[in-house]
Protein backbone atom coordinates (compact mmCIF):
# COMPACT_ATOMS: atom_id res chain seq x y z
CA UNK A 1 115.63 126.69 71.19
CA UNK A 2 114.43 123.52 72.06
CA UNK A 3 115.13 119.82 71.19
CA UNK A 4 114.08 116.50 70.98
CA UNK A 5 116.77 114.00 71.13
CA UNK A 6 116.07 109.93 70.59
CA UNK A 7 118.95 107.80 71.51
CA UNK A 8 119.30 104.20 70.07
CA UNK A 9 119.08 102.03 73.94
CA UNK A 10 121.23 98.98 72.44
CA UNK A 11 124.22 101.03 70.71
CA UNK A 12 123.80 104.37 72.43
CA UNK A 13 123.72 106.43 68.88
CA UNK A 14 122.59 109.56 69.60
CA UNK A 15 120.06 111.70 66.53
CA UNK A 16 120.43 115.27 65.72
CA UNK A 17 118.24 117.31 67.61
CA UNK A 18 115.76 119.29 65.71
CA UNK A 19 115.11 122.78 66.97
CA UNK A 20 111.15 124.02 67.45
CA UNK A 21 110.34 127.30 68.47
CA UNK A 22 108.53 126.00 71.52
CA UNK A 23 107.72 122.73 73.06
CA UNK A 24 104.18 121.81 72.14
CA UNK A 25 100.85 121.89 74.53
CA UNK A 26 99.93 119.30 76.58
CA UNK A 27 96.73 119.13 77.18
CA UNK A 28 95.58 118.30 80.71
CA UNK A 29 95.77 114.53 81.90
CA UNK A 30 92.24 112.38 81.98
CA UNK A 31 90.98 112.51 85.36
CA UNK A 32 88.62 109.93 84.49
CA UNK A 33 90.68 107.47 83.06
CA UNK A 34 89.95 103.71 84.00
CA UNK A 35 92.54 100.76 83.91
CA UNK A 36 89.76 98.65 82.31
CA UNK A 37 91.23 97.78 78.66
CA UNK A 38 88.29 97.30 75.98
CA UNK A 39 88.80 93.98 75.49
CA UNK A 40 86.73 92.49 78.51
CA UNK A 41 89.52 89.29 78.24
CA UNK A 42 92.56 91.36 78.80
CA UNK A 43 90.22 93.44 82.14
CA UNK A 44 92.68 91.79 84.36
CA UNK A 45 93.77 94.26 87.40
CA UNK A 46 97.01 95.56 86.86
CA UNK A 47 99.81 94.79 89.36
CA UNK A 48 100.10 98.19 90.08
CA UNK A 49 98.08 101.57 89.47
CA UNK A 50 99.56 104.64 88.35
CA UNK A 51 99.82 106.99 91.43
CA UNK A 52 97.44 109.35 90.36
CA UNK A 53 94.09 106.87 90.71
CA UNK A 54 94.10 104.44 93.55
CA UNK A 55 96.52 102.04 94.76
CA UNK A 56 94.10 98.93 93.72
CA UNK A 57 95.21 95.90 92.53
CA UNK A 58 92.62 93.36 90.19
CA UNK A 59 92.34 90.28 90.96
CA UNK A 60 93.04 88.11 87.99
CA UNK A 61 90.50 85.30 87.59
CA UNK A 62 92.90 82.13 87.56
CA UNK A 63 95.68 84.28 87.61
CA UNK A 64 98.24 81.49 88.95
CA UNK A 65 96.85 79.16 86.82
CA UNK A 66 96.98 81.50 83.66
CA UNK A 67 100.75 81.74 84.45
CA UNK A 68 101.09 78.22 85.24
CA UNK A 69 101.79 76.33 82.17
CA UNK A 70 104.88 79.19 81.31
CA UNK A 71 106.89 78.38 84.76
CA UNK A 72 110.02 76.69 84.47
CA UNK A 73 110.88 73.47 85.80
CA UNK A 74 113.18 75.63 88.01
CA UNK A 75 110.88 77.86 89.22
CA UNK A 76 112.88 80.46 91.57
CA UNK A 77 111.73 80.34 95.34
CA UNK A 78 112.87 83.02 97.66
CA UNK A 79 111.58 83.68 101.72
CA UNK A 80 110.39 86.99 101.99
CA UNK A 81 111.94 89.84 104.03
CA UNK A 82 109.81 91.92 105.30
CA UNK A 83 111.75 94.25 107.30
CA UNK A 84 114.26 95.12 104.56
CA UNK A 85 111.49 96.09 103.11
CA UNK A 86 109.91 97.84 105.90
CA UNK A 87 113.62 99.60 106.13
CA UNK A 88 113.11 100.91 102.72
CA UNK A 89 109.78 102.62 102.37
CA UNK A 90 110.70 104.38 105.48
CA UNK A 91 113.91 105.44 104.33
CA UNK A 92 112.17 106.50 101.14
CA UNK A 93 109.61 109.28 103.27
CA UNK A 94 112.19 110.63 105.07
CA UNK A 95 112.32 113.83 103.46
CA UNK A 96 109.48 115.66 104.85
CA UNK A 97 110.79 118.93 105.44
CA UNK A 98 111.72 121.74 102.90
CA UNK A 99 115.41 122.42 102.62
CA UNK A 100 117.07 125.26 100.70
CA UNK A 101 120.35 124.92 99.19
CA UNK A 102 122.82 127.12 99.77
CA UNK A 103 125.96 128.95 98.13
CA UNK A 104 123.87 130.02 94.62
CA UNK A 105 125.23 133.59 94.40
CA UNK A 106 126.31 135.40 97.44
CA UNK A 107 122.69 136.09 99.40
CA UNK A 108 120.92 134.00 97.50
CA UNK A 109 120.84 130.88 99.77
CA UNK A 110 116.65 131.55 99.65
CA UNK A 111 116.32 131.51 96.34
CA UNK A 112 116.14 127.81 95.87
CA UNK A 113 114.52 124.85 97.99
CA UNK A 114 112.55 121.50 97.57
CA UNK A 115 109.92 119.16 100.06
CA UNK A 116 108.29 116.20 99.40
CA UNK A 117 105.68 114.47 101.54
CA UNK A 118 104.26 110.88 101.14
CA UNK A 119 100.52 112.18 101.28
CA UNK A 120 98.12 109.63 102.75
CA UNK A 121 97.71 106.64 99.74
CA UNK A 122 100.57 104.70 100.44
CA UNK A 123 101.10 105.28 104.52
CA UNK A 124 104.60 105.71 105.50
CA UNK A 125 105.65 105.04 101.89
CA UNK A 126 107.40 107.90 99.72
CA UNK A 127 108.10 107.00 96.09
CA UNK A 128 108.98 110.49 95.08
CA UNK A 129 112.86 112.14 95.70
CA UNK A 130 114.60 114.88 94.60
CA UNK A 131 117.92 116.94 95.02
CA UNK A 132 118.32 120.58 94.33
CA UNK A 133 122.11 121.89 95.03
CA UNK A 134 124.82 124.95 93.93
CA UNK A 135 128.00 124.55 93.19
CA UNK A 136 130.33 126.64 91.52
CA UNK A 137 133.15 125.78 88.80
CA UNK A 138 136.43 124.54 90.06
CA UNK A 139 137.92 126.33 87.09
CA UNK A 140 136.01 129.64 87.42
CA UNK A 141 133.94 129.39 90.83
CA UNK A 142 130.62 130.31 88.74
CA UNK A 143 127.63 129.27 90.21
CA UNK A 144 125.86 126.10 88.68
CA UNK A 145 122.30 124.99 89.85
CA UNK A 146 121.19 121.58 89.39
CA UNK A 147 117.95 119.94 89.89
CA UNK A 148 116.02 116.56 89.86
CA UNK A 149 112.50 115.39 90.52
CA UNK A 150 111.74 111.37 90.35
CA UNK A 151 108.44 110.27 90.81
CA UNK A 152 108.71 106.49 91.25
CA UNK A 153 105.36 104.30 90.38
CA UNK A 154 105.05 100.26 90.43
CA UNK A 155 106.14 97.42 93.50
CA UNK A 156 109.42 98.76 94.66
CA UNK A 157 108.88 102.47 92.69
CA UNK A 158 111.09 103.72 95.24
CA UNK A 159 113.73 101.84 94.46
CA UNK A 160 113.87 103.64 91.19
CA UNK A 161 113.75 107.29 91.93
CA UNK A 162 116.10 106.61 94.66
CA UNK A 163 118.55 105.41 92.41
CA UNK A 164 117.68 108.05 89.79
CA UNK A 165 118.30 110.96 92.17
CA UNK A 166 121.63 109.67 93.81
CA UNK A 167 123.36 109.11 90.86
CA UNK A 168 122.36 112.39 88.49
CA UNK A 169 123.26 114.47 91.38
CA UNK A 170 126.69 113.07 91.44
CA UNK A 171 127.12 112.44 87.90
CA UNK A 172 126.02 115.51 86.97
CA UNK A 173 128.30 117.43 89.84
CA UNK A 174 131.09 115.63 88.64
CA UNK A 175 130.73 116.46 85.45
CA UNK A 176 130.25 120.22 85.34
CA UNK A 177 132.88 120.47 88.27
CA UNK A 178 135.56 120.98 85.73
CA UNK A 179 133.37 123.19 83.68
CA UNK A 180 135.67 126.27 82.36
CA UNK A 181 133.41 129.63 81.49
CA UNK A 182 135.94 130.71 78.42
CA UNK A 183 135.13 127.18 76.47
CA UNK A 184 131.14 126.75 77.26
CA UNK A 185 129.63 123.90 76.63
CA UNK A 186 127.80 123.68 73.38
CA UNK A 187 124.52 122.85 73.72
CA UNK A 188 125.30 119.40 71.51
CA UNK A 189 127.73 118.67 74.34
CA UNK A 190 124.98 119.23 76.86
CA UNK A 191 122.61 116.73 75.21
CA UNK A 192 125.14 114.43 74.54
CA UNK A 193 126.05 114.24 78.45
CA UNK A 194 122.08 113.84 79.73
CA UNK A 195 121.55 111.57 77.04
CA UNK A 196 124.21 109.29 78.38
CA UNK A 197 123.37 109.96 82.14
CA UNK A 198 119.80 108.98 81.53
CA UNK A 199 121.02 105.45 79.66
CA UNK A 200 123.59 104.92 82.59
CA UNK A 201 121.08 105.45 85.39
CA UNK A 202 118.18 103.69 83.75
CA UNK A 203 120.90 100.76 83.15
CA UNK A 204 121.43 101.29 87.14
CA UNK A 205 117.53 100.77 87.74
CA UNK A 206 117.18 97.85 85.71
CA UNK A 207 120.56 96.07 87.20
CA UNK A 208 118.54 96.31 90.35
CA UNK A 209 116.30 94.05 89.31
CA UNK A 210 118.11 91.48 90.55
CA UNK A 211 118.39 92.28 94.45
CA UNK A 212 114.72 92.63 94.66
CA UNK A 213 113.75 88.63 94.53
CA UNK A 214 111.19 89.33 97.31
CA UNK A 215 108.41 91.66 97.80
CA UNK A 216 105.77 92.53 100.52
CA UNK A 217 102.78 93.88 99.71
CA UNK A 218 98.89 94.32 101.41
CA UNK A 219 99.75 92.15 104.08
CA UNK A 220 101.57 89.24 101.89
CA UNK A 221 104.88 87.96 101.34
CA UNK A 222 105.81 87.27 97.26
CA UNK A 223 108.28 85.38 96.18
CA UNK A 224 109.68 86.10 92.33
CA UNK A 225 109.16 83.45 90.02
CA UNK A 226 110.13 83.10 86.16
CA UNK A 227 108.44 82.04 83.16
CA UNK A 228 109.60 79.54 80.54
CA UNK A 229 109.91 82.70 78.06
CA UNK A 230 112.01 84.45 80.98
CA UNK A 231 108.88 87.29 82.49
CA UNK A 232 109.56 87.80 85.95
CA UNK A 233 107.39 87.70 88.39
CA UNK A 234 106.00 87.99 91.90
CA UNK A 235 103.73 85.35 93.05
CA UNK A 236 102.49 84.28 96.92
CA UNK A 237 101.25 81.66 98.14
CA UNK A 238 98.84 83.06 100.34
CA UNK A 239 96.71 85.37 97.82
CA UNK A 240 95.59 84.81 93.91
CA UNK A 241 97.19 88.27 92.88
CA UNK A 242 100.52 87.92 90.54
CA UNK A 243 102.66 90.97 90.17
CA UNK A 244 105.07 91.32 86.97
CA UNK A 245 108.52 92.67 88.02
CA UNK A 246 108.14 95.90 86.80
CA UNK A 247 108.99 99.36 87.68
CA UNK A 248 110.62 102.58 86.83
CA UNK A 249 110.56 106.70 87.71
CA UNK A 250 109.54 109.98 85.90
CA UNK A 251 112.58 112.50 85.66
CA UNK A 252 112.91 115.65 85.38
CA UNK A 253 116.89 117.39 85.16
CA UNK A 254 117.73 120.87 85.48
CA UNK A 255 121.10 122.56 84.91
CA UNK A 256 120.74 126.12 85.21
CA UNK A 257 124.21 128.75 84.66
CA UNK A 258 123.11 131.79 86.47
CA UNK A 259 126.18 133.97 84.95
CA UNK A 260 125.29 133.15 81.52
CA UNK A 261 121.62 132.54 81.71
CA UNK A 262 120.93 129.20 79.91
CA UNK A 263 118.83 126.59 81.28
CA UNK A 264 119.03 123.02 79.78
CA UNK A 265 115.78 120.61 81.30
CA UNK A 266 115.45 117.13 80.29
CA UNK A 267 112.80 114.82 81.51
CA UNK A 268 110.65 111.26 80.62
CA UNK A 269 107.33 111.15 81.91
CA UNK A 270 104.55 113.11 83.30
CA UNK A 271 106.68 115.38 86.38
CA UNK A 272 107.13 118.40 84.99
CA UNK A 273 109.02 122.04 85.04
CA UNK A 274 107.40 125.28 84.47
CA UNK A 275 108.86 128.61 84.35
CA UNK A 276 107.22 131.67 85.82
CA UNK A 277 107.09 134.90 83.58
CA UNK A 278 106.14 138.13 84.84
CA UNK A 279 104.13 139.71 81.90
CA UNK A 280 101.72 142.96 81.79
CA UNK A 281 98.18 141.95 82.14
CA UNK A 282 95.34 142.50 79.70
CA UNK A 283 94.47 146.57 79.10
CA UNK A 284 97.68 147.26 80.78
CA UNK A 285 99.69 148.12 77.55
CA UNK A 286 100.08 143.85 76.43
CA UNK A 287 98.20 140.54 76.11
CA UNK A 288 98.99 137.63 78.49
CA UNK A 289 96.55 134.47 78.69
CA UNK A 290 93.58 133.83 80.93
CA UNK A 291 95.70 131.13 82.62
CA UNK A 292 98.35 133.45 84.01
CA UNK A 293 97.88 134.48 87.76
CA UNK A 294 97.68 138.41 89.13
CA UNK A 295 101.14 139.51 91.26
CA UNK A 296 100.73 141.62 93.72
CA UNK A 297 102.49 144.14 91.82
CA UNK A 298 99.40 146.16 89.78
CA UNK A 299 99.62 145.77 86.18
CA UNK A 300 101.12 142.19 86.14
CA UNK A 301 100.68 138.75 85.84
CA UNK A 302 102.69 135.56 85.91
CA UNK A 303 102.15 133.51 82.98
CA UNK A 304 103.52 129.59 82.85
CA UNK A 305 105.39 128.67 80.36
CA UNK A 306 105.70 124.54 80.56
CA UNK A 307 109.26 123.65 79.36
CA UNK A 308 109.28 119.76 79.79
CA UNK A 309 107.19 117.81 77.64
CA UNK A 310 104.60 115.19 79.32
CA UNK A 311 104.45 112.06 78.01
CA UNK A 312 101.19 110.79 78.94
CA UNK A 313 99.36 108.02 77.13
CA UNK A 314 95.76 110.04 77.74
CA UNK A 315 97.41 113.18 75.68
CA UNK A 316 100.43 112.80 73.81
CA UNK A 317 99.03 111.74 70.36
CA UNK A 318 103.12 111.62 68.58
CA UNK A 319 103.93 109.43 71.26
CA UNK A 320 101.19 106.92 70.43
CA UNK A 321 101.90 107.25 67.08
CA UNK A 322 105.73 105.96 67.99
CA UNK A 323 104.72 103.40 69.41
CA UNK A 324 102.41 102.16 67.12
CA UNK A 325 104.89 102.48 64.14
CA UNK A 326 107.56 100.70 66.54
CA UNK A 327 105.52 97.86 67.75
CA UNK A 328 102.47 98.28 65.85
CA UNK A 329 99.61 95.65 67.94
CA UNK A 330 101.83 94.86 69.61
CA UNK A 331 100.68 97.36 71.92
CA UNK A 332 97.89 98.28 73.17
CA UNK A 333 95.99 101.56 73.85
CA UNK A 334 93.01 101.65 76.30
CA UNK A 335 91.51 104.38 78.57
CA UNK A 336 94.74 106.76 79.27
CA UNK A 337 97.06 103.64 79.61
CA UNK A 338 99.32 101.47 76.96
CA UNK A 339 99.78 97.57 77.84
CA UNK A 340 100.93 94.58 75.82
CA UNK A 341 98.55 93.04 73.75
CA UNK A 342 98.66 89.67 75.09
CA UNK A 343 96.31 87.34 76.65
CA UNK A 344 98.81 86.59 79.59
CA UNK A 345 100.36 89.92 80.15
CA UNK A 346 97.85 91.82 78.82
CA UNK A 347 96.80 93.02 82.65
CA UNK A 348 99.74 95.03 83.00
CA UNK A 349 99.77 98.84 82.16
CA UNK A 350 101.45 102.21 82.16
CA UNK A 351 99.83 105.41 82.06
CA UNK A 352 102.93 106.82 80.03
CA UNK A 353 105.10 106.15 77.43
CA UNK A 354 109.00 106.91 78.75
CA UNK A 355 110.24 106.38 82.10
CA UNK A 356 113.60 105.02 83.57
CA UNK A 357 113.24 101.52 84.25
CA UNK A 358 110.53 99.25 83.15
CA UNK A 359 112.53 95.95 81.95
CA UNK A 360 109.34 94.69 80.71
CA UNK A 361 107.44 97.30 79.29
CA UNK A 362 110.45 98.19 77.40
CA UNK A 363 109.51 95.55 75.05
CA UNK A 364 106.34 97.00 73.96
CA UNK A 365 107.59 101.00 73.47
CA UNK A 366 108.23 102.60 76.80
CA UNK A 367 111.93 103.90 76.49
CA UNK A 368 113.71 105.97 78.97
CA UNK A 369 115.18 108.81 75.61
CA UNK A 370 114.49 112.05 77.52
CA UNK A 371 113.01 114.86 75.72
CA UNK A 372 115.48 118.03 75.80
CA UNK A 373 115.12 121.66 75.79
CA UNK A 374 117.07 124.42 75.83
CA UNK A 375 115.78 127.55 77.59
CA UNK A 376 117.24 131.14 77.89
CA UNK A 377 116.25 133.41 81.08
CA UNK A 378 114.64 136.54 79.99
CA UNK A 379 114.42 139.68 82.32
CA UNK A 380 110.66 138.64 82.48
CA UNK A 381 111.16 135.41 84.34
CA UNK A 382 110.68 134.92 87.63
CA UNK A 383 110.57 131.35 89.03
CA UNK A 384 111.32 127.67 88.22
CA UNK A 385 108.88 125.11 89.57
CA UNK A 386 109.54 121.35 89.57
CA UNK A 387 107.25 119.19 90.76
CA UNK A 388 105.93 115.70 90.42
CA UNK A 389 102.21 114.80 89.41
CA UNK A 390 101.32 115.01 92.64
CA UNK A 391 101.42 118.68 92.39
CA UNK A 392 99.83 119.48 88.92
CA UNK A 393 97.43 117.19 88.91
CA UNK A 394 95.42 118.68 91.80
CA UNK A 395 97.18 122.26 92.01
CA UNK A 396 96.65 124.76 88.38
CA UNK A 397 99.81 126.35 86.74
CA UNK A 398 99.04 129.71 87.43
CA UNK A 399 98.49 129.01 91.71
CA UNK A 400 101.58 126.74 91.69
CA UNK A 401 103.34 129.97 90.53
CA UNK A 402 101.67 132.44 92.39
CA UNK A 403 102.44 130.71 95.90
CA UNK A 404 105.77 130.03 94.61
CA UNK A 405 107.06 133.90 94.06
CA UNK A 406 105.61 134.89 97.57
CA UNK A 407 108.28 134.74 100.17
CA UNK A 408 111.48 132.82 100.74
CA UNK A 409 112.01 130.08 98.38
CA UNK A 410 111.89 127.11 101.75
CA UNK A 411 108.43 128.79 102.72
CA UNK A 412 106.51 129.23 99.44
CA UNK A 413 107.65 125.02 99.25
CA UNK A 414 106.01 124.36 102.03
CA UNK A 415 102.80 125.93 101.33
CA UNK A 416 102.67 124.11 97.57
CA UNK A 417 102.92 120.95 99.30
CA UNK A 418 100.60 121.90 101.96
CA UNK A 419 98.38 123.36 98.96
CA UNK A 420 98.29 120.11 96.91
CA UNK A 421 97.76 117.74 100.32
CA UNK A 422 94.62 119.71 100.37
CA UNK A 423 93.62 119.79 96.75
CA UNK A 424 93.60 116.40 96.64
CA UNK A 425 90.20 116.09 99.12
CA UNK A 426 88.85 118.25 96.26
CA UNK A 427 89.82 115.65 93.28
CA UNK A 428 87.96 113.10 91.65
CA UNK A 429 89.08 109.52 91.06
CA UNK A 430 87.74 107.07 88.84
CA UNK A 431 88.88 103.52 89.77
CA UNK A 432 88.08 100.43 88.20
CA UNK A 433 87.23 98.83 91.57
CA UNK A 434 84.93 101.66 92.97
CA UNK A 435 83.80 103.76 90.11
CA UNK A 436 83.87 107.87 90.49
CA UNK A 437 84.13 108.91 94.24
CA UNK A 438 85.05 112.43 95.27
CA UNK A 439 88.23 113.37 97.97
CA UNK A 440 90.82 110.86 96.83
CA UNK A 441 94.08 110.43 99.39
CA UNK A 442 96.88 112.58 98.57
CA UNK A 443 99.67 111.21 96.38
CA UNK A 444 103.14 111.57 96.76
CA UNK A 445 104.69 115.35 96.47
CA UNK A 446 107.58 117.41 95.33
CA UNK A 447 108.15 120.44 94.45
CA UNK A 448 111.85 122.48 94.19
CA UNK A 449 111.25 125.75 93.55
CA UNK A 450 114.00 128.06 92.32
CA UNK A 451 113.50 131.84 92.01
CA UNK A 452 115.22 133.33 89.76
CA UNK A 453 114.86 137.21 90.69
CA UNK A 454 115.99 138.45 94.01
């Protein structure tokens, strides 16, 4: 059963979910989107680029004069600090190397593992993190599995999905620790507890606003300003580019209960989790479709089975339509990407519709509501993959899954990210600075893998 749960960001009411029998296609993202809106006024650069086309920024034409008139006569003035900076994208790569987690189930300490690797478009700098860990219940001692994947994207992304994965890893530990088997939690109570972890941690995100008053970036130190209607900003003195204040992180969350068998995901944005199952291929007694991949047993396939929903402006039509009913023109929708309609602001854009964070674009119908599903292991599945776009934008379903059910859980991790670092000389870009060109730089990646067959 799965369900979609909207939660009211101002007084935290929380809807009835509505069960659907499964959660709906999503077709596969635009590789050819361009960040040039149709209105040739409103073709400003945006202050940042989704991660999955080029880290470009457009130079506005007057841009500090556009944003002139709307500064305050108190216009906020802060020295850069480049090495805090500095301190923080390399503390956001740091975790290069796959780890697995231990104490699942007895033996079954290679059954789960994640790695991430910055790629090559951003240097040093990692905007992706994750945490996959077992515990068990202090009341019963059974196993619980929990999972996250944050894919951070804007000036001081990292900031985000650090945040994000730090506190749903302890949140969610401490509050399944006290978990007792003989009164389960109903799946209600399950939503209502992600629901209110993803309003407390995006509330975490945007608190951090504040710390980050200075920002370095190709070379140049910004300063952040404020306009007389109270935008944020970051503006230098030594280049014509202006940056809104402006970031979030995808998420996806996984609580698994191996004992029981129930899997609850919840995610905003385009990372995504896909489940493995191991079905009989075609003339072999059964059906399965042309995207599953052949095991190496005879007679069977592994068919995905997407369980989080991607909310991508290029493809998610009822997400549009939200937005439109919400903010009507308020909005904007151009070339795989939503931005305000507004001659000022009008430059900046998202490439999705729900993320954590995003003070600003929160006005014009990004909200951090996650979709929820609820998901019961069958005898037929065999893996869990999480990953960020990074992986599926570069690597298909059916080879993410494949590599993933060969070998120890820590291995098959590092060959999907060594996989995708590859696929990504094989991808095609289309920027609105350089056109189509062919071998774009690898993006951040993550993957956790969790197996869930011995």
């Amino acid at each position: 059963v799965f369900r979609e749960n909207m939660s009211d960001r101002k007084r935290r009411k929380r809807n009835d979910s509505t069960a659907i029998a499964s959660p709906p296609e999503t077709p596969t993202k635009s590789k050819t989107s361009d960040l040039i809106g149709e209105d040739e006024n409103d073709a400003a650069e945006a202050d940042w680029t989704p991660k999955r086309r080029t880290r470009s920024t457009r130079t506005l034409e007057s841009a500090t004069s556009t944003l002139e008139p709307l500064l305050s006569s108190s216009v906020r003035e802060r020295s850069a600090s480049p090495t805090k900076r500095q301190q923080a994208a390399s503390a956001a790569a740091k975790h290069l190397a796959p780890t697995a987690q231990v104490g699942l189930v007895d033996d079954t300490a290679q059954l789960l593992a994640g790695a991430t690797d910055p790629g090559e478009r951003y240097g040093d700098l990692n905007q992706d993190s994750y945490f996959a860990e077992t515990f068990k219940s202090a009341v019963t001692g059974e196993p619980i599995v929990i999972i996250g994947v944050f894919d951070g994207h804007g000036k001081h992304g990292e900031r985000a999905s650090e945040i994000s994965s730090r506190s749903f890893q302890r949140k969610l530990k401490q509050k399944l620790l006290q978990w007792d088997s003989s009164h389960p939690l109903t799946n209600a109570e399950l939503d209502r507890i992600i629901n209110d972890l993803f309003f407390d941690v995006h509330e975490e995100i945007i608190a951090e606003y504040q710390a980050l008053n200075t920002l370095l970036w190709d070379g140049h130190s910004f300063s952040l300003n404020t306009t007389v209607d109270n935008v944020q900003f970051y503006r230098s003195d030594t280049c014509d580019y202006v940056l809104l204040q402006d970031f979030g992180t995808t998420a996806v969350v996984c609580v698994y209960f191996p004992v029981s068998r129930h899997m609850v995901v919840a995610n905003c944005g385009d990372s995504d989790a896909v489940v493995g199952r191991k079905l009989p291929k075609k003339g072999s007694g059964s059906s399965s479709s042309s995207s599953s991949s052949e095991s190496s047993d005879d007679g069977f396939c592994i068919e995905p089975h997407q369980i989080t929903v991607s909310h991508n402006v290029a493809s998610n039509k009822v997400e549009i339509q939200r937005i439109c009913q919400s903010h009507g023109k308020k909005t904007k929708f151009a070339n795989g990407y939503l931005s305000p309609n507004h001659k000022t602001y009008g430059f900046h854009s998202l490439a999705m519709t729900r993320a954590l964070g995003h003070k600003f674009l929160g006005k014009y119908g990004v909200i951090h509501d996650p979709h929820i599903a609820h998901y019961n292991v069958t005898d037929d599945d065999v893996v869990l993959v999480v990953g960020s776009d990074g992986l599926w934008d570069v690597v298909e379903k059916a080879d993410v899954l494949a590599i993933a059910t060969t070998g120890p859980a820590p291995d098959a991790c590092s060959k999907l990210i060594q996989t995708a670092l590859e696929s990504w000389k094989d991808y095609t870009l289309v920027t609105s600075t350089a056109g189509t060109s062919a071998g774009a730089s690898a993006d951040n990646t993550t993957v956790v893998i969790l197996q869930l067959q011995k």
